[in-house]
Protein backbone atom coordinates (compact mmCIF):
# COMPACT_ATOMS: atom_id res chain seq x y z
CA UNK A 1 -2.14 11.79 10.72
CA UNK A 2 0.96 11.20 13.04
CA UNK A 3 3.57 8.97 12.07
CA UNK A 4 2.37 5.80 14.11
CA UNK A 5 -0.83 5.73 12.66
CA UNK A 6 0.50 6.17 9.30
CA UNK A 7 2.86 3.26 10.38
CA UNK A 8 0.18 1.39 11.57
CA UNK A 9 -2.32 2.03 8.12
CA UNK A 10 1.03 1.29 5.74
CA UNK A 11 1.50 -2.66 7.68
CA UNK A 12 -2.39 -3.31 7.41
CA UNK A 13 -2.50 -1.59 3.95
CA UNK A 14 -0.01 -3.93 2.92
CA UNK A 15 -1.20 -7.19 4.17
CA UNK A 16 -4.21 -6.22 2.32
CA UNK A 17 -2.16 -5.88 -0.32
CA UNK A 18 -0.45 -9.47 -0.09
CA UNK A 19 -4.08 -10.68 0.35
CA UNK A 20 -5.55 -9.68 -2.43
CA UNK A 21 -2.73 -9.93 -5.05
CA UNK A 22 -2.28 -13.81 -6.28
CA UNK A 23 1.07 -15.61 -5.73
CA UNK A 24 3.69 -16.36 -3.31
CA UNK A 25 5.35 -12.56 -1.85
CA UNK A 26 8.43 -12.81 0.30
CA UNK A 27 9.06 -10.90 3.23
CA UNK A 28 7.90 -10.42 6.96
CA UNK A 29 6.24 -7.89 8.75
CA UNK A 30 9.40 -5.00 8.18
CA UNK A 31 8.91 -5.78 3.83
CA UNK A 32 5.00 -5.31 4.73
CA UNK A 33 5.62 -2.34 6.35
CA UNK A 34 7.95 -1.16 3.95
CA UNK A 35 5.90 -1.87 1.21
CA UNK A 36 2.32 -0.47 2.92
CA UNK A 37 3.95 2.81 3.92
CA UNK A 38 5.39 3.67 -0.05
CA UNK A 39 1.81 2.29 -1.06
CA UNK A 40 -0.06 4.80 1.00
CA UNK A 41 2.27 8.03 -0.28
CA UNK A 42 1.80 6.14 -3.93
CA UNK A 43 -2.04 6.32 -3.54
CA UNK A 44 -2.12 9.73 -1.53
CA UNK A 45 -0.01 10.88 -4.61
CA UNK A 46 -2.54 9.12 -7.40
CA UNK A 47 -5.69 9.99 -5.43
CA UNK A 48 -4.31 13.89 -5.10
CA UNK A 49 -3.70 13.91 -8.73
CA UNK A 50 -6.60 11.72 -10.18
CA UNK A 51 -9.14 12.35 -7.83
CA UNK A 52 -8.16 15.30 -5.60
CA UNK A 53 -8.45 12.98 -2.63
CA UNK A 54 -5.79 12.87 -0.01
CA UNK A 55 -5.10 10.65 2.78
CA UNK A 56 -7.20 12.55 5.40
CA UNK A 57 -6.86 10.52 8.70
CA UNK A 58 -6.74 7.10 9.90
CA UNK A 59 -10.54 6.44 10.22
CA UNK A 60 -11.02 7.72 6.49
CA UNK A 61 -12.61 4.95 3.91
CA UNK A 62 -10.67 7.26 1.61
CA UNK A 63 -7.60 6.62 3.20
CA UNK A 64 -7.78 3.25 3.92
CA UNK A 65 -8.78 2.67 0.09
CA UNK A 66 -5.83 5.04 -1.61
CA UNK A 67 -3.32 3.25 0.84
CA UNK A 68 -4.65 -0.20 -0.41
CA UNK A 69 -4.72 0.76 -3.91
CA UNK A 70 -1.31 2.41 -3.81
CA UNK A 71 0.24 -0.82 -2.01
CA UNK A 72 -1.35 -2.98 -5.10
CA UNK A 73 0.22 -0.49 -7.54
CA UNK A 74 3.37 -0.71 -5.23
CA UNK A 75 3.69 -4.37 -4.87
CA UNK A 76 3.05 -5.08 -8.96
CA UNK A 77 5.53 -2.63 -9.91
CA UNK A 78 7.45 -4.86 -7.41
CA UNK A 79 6.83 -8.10 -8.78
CA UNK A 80 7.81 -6.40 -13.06
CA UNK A 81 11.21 -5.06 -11.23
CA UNK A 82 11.94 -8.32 -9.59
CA UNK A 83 10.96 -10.65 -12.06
CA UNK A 84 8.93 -12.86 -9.76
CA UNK A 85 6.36 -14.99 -11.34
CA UNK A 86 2.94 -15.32 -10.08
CA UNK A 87 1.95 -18.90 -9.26
């Protein structure tokens, strides 16, 4: 997977994330992309190591799911560091 597209799956990957997860998360588009981008080498990492999945391409199901799931894991650890309540 080039670098665009990985771009490109880490900002969707973590609007998904922001979706999903309840409560109020700061930051525009740059913090998404920040945060979907360390998600999806979180859940390449956990999905190599759990599952011995990897992020494949950008068309993969398996992709698009570890790169959720990492930007969840992400974006909690996140919210313990910070402090931030949910609402």
């Amino acid at each position: 997977m080039g670098f665009l597209a990985f771009a490109l799956l880490g900002l969707i990957a973590g609007a998904i994330a922001k979706a999903i997860l309840p409560g109020e998360h700061g930051g525009g588009w740059f913090a998404t992309l920040v945060l979907g981008v360390i998600g999806a080498m979180v859940g390449g990492w956990l999905g190599s190591i759990l599952f011995d999945a990897s992020l494949q391409n950008f068309w993969s199901i398996q992709s698009w799911a570890l790169a959720i799931g990492g930007s969840i894991v992400v974006l909690l650890i996140w919210g313990l560091v910070t402090g931030r309540k949910k609402s």
